[in-house]
N, C-alpha and C. Protein backbone atom coordinates (compact mmCIF):
# COMPACT_ATOMS: atom_id res chain seq x y z
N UNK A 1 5.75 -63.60 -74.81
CA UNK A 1 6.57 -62.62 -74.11
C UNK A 1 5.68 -61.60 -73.40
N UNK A 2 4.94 -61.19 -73.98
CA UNK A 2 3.58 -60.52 -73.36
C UNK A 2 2.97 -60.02 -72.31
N UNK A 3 2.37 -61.76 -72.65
CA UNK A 3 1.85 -62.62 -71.76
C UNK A 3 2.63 -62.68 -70.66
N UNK A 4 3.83 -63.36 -70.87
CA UNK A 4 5.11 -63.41 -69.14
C UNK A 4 5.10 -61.96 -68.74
N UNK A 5 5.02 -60.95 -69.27
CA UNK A 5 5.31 -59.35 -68.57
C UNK A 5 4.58 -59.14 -68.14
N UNK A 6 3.31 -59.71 -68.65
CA UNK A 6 1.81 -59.11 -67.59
C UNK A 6 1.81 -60.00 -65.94
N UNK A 7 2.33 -61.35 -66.77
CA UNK A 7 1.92 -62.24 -65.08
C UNK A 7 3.22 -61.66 -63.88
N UNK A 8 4.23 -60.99 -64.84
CA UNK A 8 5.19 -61.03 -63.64
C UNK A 8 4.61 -60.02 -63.09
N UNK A 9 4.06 -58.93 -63.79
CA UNK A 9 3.89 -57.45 -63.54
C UNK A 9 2.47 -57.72 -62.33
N UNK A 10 1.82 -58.90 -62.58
CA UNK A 10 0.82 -59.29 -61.30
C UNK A 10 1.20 -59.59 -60.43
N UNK A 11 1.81 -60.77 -60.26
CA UNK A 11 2.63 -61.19 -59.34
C UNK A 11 3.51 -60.20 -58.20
N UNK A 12 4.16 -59.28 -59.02
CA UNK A 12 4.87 -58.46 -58.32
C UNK A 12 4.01 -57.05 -57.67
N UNK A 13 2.69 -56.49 -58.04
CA UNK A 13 1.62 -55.95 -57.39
C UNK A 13 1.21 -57.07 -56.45
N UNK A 14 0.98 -57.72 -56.43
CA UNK A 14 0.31 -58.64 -55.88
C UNK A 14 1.51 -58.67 -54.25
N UNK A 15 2.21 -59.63 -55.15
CA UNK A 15 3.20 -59.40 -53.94
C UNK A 15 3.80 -58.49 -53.17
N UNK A 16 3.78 -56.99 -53.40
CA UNK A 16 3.87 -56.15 -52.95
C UNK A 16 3.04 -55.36 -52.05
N UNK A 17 1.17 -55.95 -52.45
CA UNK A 17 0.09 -56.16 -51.43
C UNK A 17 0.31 -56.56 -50.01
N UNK A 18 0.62 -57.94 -50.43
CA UNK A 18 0.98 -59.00 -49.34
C UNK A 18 2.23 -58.61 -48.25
N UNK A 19 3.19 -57.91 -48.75
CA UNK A 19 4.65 -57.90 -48.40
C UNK A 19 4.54 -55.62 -47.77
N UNK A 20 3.05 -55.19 -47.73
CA UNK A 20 3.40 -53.98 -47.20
C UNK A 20 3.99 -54.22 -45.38
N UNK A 21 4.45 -52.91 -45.35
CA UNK A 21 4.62 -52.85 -43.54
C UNK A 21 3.67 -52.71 -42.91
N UNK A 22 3.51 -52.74 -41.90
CA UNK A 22 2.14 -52.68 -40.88
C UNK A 22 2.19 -50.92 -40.67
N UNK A 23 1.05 -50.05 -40.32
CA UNK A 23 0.92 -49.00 -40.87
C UNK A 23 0.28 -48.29 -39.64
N UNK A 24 -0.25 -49.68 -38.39
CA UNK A 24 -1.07 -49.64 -37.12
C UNK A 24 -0.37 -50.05 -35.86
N UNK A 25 -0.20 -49.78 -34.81
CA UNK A 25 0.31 -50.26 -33.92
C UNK A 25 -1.04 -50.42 -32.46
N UNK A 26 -1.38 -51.41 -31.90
CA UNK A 26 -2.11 -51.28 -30.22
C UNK A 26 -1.44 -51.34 -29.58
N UNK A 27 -1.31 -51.36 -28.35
CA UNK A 27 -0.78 -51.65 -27.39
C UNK A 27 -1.92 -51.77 -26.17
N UNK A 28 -1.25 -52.85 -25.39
CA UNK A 28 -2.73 -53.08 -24.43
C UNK A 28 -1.82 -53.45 -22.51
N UNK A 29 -1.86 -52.63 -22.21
CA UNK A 29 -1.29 -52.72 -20.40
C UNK A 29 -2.75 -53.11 -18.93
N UNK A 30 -2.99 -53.61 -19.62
CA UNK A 30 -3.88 -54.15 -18.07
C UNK A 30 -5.32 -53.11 -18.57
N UNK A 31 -5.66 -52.41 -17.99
CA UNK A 31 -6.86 -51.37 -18.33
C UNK A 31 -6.39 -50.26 -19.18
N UNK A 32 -5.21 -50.22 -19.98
CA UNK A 32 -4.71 -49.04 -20.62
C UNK A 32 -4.48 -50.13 -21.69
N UNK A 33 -5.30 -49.49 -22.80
CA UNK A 33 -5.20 -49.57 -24.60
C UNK A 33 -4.74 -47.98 -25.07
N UNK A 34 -3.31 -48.51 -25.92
CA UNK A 34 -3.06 -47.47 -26.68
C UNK A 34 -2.96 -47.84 -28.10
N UNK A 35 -2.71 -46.16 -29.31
CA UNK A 35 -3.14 -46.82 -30.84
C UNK A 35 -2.27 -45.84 -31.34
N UNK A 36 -1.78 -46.23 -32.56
CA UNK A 36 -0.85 -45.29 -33.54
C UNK A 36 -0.74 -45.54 -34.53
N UNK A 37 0.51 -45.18 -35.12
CA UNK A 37 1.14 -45.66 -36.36
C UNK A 37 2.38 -45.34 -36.45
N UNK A 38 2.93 -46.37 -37.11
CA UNK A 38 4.76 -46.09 -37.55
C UNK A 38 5.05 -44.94 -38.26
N UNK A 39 6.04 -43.65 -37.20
CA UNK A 39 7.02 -42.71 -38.23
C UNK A 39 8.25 -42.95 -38.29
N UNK A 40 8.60 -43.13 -39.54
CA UNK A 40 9.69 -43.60 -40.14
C UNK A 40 10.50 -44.15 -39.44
N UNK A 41 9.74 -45.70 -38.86
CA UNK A 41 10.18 -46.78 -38.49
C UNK A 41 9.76 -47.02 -37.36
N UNK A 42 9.60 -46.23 -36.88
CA UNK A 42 9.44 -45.75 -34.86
C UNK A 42 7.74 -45.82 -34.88
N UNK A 43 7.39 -46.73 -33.81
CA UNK A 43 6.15 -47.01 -33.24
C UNK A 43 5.38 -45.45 -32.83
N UNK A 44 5.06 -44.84 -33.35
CA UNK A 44 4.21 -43.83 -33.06
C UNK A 44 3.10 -43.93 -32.01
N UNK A 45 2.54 -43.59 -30.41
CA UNK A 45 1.04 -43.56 -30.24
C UNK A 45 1.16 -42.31 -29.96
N UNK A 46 -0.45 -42.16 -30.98
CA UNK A 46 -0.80 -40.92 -30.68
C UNK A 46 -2.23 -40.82 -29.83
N UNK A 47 -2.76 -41.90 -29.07
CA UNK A 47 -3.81 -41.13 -28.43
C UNK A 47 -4.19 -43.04 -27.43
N UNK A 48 -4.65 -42.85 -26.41
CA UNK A 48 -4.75 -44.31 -25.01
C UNK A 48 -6.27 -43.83 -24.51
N UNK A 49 -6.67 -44.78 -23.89
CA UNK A 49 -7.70 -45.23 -23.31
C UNK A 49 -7.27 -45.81 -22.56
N UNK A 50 -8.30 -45.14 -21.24
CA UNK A 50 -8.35 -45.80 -19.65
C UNK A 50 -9.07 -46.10 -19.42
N UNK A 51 -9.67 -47.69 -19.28
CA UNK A 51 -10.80 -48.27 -19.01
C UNK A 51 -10.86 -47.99 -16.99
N UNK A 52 -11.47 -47.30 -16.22
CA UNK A 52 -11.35 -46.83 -15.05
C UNK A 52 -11.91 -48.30 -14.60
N UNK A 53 -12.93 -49.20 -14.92
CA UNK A 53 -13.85 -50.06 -14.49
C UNK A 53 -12.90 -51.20 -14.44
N UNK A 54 -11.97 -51.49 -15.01
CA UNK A 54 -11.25 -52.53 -14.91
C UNK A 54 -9.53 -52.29 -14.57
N UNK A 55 -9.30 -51.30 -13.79
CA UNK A 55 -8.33 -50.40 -12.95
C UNK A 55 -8.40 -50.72 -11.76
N UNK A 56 -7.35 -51.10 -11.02
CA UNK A 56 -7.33 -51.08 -10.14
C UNK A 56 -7.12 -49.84 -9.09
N UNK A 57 -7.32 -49.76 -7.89
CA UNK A 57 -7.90 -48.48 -7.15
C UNK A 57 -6.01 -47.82 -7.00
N UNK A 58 -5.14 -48.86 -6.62
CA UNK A 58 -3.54 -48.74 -6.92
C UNK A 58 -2.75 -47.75 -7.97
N UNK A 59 -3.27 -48.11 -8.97
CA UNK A 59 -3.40 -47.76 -10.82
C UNK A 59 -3.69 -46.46 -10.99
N UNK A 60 -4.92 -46.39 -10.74
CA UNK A 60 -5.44 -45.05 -10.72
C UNK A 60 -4.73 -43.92 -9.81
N UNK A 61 -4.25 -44.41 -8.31
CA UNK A 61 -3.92 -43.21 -7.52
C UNK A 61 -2.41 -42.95 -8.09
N UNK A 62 -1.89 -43.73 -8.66
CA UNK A 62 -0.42 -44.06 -8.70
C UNK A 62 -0.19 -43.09 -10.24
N UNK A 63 -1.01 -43.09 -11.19
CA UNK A 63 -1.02 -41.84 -12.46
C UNK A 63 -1.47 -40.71 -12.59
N UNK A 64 -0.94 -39.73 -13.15
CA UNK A 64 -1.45 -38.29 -13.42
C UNK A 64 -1.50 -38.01 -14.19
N UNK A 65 -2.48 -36.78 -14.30
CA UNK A 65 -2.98 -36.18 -15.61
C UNK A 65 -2.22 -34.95 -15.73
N UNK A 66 -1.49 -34.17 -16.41
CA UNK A 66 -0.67 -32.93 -16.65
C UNK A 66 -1.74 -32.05 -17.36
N UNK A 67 -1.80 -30.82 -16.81
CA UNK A 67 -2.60 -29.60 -17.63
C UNK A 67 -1.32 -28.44 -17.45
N UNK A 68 -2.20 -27.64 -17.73
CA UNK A 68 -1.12 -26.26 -17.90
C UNK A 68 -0.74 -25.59 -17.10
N UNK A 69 0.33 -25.17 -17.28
CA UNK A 69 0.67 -24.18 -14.96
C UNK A 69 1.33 -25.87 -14.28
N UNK A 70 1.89 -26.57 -14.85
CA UNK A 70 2.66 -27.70 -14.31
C UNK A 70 1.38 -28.28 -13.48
N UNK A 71 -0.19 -27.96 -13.36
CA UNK A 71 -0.82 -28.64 -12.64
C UNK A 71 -1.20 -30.39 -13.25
N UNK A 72 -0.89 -31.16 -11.79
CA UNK A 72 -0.86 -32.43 -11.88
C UNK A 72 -2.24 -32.69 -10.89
N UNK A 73 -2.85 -33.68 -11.80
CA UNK A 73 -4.19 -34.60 -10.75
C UNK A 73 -3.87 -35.70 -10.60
N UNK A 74 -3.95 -36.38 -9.69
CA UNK A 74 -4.00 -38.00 -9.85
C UNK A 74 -5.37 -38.96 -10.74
N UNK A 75 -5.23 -39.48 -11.54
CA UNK A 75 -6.46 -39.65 -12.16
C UNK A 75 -7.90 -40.28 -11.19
N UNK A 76 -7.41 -40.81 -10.04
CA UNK A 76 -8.16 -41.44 -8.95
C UNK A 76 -8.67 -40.11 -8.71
N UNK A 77 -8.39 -38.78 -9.20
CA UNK A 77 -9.28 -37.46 -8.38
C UNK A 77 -9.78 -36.91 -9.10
N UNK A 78 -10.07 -37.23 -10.16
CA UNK A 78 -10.74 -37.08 -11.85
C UNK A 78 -12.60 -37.08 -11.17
N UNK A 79 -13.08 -36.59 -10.34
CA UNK A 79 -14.09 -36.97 -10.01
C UNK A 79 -15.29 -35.89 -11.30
N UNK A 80 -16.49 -36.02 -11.08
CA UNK A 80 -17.24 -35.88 -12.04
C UNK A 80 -17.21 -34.30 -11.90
N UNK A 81 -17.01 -34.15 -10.45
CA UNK A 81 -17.14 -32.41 -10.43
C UNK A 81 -16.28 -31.52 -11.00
N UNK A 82 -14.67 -32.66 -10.72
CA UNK A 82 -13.64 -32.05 -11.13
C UNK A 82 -13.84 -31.63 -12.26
N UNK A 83 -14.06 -33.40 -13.54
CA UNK A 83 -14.09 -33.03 -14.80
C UNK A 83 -14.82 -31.84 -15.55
N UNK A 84 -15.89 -31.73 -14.92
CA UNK A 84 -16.53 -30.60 -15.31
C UNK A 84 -15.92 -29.12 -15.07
N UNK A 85 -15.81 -29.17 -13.76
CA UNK A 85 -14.68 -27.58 -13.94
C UNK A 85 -13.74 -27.31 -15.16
N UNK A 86 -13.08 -28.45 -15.04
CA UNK A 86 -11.50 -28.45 -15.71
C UNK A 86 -12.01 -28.56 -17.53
N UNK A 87 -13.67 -29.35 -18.06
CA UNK A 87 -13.40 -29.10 -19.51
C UNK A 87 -13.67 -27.99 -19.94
N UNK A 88 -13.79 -27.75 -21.27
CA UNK A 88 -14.08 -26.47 -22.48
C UNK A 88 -15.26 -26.98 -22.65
N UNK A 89 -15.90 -28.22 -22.33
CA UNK A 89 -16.71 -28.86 -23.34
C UNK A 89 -17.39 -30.02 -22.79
N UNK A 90 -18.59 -29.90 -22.70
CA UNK A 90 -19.21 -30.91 -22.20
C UNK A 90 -20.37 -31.82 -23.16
N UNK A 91 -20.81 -33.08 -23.38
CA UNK A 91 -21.70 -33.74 -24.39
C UNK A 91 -22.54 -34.94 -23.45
N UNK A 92 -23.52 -34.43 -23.51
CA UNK A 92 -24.38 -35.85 -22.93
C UNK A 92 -25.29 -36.11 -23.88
N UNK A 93 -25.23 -37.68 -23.79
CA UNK A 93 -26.01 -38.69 -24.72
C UNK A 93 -27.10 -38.42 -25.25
N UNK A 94 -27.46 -38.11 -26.21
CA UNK A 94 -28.89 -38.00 -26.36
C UNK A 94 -30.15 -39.59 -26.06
N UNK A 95 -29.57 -40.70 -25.76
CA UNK A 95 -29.97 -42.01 -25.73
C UNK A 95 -30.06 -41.78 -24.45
N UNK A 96 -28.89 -41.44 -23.40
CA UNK A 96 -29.13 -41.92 -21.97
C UNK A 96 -28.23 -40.58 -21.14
N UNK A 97 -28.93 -39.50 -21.12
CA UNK A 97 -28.63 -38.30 -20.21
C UNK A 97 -27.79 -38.48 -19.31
N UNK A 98 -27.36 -39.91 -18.43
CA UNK A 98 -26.99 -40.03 -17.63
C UNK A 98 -25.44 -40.38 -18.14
N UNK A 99 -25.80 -40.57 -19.19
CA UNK A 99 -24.01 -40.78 -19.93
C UNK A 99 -23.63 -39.15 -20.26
N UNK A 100 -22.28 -38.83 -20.08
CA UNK A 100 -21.81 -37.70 -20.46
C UNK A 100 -20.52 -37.59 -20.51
N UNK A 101 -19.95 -36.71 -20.84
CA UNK A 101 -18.54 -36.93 -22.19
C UNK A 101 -18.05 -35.22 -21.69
N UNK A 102 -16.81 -35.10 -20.93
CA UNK A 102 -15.87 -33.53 -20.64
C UNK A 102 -15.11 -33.84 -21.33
N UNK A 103 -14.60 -32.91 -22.02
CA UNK A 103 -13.38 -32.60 -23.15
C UNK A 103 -12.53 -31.54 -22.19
N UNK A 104 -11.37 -31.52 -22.09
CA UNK A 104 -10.19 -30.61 -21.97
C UNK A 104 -9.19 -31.03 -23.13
N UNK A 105 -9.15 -30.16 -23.74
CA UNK A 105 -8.10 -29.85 -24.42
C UNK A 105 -7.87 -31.51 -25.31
N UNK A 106 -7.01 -32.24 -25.29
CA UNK A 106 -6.55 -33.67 -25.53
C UNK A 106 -7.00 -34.58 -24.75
N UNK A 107 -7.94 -34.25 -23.63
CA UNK A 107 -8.81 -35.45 -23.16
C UNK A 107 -9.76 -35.53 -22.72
N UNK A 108 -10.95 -36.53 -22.48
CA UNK A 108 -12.05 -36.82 -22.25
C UNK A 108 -12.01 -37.26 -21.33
N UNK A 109 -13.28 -37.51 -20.51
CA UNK A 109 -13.83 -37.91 -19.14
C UNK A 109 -15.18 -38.32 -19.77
N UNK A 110 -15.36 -39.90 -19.39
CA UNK A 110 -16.29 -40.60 -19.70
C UNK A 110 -16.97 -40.56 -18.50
N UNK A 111 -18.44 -40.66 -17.89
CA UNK A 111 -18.74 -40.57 -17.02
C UNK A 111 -20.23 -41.38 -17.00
N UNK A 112 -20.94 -42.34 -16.69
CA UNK A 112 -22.44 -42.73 -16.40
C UNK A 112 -23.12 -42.66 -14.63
N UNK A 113 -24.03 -41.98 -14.75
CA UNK A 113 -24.04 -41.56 -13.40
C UNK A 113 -23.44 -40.67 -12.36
N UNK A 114 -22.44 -39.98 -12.74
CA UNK A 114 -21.29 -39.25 -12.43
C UNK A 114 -20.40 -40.20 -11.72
N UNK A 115 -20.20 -41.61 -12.34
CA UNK A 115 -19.13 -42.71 -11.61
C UNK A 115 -18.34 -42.41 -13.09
N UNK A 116 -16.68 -42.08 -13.00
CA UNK A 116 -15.62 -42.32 -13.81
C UNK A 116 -15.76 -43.73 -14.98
N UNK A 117 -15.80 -43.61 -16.33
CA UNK A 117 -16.13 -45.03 -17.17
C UNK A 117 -14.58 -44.92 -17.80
N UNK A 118 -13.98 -43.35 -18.20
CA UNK A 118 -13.00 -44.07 -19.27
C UNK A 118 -12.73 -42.51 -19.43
N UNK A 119 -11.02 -42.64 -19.60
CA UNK A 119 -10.26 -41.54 -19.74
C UNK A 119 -9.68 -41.87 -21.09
N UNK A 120 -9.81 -40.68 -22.06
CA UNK A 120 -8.81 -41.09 -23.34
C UNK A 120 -7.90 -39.53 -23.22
N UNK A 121 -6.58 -39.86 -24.05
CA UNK A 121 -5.74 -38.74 -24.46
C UNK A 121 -5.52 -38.88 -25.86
N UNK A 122 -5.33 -37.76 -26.32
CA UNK A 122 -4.92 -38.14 -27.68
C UNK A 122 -4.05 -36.65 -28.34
N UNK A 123 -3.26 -36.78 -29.15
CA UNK A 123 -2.53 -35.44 -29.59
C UNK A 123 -2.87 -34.70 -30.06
N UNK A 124 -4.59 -34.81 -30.56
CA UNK A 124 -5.02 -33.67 -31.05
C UNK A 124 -6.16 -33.21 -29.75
N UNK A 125 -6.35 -31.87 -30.00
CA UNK A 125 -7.74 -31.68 -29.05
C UNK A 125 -9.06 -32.69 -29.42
N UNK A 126 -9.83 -32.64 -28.72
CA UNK A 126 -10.91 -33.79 -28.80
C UNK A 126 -12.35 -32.51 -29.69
N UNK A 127 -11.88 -31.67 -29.99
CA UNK A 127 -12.92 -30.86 -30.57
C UNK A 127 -12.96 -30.41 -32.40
N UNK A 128 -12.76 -32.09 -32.61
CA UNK A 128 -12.19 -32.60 -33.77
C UNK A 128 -11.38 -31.48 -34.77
N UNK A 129 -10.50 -31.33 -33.88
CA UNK A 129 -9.38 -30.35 -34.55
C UNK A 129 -7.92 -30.85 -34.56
N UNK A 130 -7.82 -30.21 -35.92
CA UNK A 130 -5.79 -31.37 -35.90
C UNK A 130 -5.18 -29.96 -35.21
N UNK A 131 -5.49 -29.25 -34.38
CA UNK A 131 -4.81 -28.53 -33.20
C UNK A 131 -3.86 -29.21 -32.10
N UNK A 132 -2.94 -29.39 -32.04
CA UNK A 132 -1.89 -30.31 -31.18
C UNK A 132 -2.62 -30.05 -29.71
N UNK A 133 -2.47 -31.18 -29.36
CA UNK A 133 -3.27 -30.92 -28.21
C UNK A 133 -2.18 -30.98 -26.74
N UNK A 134 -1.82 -30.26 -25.43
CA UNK A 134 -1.30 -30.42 -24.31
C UNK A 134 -1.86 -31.79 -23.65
N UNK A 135 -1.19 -32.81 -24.05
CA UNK A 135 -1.08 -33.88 -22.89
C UNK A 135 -0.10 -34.80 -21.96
N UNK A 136 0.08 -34.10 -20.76
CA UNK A 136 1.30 -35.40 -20.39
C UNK A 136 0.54 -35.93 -19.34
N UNK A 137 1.18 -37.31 -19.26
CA UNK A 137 -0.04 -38.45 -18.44
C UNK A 137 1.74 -39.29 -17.28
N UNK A 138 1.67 -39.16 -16.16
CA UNK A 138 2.70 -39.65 -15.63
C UNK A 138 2.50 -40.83 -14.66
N UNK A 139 3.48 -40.97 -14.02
CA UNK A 139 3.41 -42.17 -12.49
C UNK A 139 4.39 -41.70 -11.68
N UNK A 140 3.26 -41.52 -10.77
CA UNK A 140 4.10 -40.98 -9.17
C UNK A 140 4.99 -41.98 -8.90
N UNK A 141 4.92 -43.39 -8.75
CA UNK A 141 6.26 -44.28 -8.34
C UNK A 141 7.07 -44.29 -9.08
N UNK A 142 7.30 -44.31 -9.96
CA UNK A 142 8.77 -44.33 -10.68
C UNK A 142 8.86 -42.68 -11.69
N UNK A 143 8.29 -41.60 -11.29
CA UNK A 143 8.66 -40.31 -11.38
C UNK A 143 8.83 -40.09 -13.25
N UNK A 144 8.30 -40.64 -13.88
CA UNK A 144 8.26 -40.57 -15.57
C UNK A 144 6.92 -40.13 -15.86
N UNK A 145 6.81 -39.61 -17.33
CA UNK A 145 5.72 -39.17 -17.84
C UNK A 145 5.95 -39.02 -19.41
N UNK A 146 4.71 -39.13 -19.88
CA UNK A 146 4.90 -39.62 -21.24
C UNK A 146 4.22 -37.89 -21.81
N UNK A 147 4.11 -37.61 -23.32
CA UNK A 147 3.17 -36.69 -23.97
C UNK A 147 2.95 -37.35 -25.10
N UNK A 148 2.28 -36.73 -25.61
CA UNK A 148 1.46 -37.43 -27.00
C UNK A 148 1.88 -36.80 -28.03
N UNK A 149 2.32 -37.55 -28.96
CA UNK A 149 2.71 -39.12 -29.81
C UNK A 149 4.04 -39.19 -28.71
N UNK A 150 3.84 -40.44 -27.99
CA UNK A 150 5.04 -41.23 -27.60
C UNK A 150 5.47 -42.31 -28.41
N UNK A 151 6.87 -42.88 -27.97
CA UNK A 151 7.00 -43.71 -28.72
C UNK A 151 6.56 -45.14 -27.56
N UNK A 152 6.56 -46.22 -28.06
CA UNK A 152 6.86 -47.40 -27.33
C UNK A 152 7.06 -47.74 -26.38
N UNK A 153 8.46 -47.29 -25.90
CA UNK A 153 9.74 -47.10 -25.23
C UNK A 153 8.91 -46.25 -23.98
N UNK A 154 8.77 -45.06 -24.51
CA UNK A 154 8.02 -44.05 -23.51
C UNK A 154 7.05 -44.63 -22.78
N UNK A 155 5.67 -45.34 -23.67
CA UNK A 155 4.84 -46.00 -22.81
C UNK A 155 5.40 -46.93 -21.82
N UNK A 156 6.42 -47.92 -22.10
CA UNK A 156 6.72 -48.61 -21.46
C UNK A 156 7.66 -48.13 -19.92
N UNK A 157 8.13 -46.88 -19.80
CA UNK A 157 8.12 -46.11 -19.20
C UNK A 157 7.51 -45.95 -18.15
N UNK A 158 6.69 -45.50 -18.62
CA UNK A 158 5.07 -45.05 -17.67
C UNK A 158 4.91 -45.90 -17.13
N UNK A 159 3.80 -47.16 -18.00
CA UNK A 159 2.82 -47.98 -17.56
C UNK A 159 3.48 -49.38 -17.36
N UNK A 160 5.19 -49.64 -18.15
CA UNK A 160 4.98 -51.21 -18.10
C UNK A 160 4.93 -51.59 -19.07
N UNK A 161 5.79 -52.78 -19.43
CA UNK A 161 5.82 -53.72 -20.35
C UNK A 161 4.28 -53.92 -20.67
N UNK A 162 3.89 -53.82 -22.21
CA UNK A 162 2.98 -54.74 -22.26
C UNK A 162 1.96 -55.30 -22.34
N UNK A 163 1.26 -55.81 -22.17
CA UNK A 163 0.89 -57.49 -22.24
C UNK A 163 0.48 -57.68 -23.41
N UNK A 164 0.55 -56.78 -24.44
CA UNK A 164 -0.12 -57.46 -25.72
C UNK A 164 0.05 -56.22 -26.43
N UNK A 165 0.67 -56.60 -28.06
CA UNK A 165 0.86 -55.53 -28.82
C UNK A 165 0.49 -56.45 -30.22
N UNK A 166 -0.06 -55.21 -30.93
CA UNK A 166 -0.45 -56.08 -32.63
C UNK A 166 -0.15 -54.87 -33.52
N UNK A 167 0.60 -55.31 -34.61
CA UNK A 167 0.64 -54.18 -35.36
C UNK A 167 0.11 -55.28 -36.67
N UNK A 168 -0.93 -54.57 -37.45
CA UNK A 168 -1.45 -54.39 -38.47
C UNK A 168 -1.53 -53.24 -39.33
N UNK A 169 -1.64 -53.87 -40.67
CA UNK A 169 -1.64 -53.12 -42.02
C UNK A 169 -3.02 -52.55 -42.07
N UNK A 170 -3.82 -51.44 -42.75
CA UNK A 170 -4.92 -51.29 -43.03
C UNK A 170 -4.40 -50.38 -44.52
N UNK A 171 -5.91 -49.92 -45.61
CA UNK A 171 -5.62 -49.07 -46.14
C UNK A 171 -5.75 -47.81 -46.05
């Protein structure tokens, strides 16, 4: 009798391992990767990546970046000079000087050479603070805009169905 209470009592940890919900969500749109997690039930993202290098020149003029005072950029005007005005915060590589990293508020400006590499947003400020961070990211053709944590729905909004979503468990 024991014995059977212990194996069920495994079995049922065990299986309850196997049988959690997924806890991660990606989402992946052409040069835009986004990442989250499920609140209470609802696909959470709280923070995307813009690969600029694999964007098309369309893509880029067609989205905006939201700051404060309702000011809107098109991310195609994200230029190196801009970014620098517009962060709090600037970081270059100690490996390769020519790499360098602007922070505003909830987003970064990736930059090598002063050519655009990669835009991220995310809901907290990037100055590793759980400070909520101001981000709305939009599209001039169809007049929508998302803020951070969106849901799903929202991204799909913005950017488009799509093309690839995985939700995984981690601990």
């Amino acid at each position: 009798m024991r014995k059977t209470c212990l194996l069920l009592l495994v079995a049922i940890t065990a299986g309850g391992c196997v049988m959690k919900k997924t806890n991660n969500i990606e989402v992946w749109r052409g040069a835009i990767f986004a990442y989250g997690k499920p609140d209470h039930g609802v696909d959470q993202l709280n923070g995307l990546e813009i690969n600029y290098v694999n964007m098309s020149h369309e893509d880029q003029t067609n989205l905006w970046i939201g700051f404060p005072q309702n000011k809107k950029i098109a991310l195609s005007a994200i230029t190196f000079e801009e970014a620098k005005a517009l962060s709090e915060k600037e970081h270059i590589n100690p490996e390769n000087n020519m790499r360098r990293f602007y922070y505003a508020g909830g987003y970064s400006f990736e930059f090598i050479n002063q050519v655009p590499i990669s835009f991220q947003a995310s809901k907290y400020e990037f100055a590793l603070s759980n400070k909520i961070a101001f981000t709305r990211i939009g599209s001039f053709s169809n007049n929508r805009l998302l803020t951070l944590p969106c849901t799903l729905n929202q991204f799909e909004e913005v950017f488009g169905k799509p093309d690839r979503i995985r939700r995984w468990w981690s601990w």
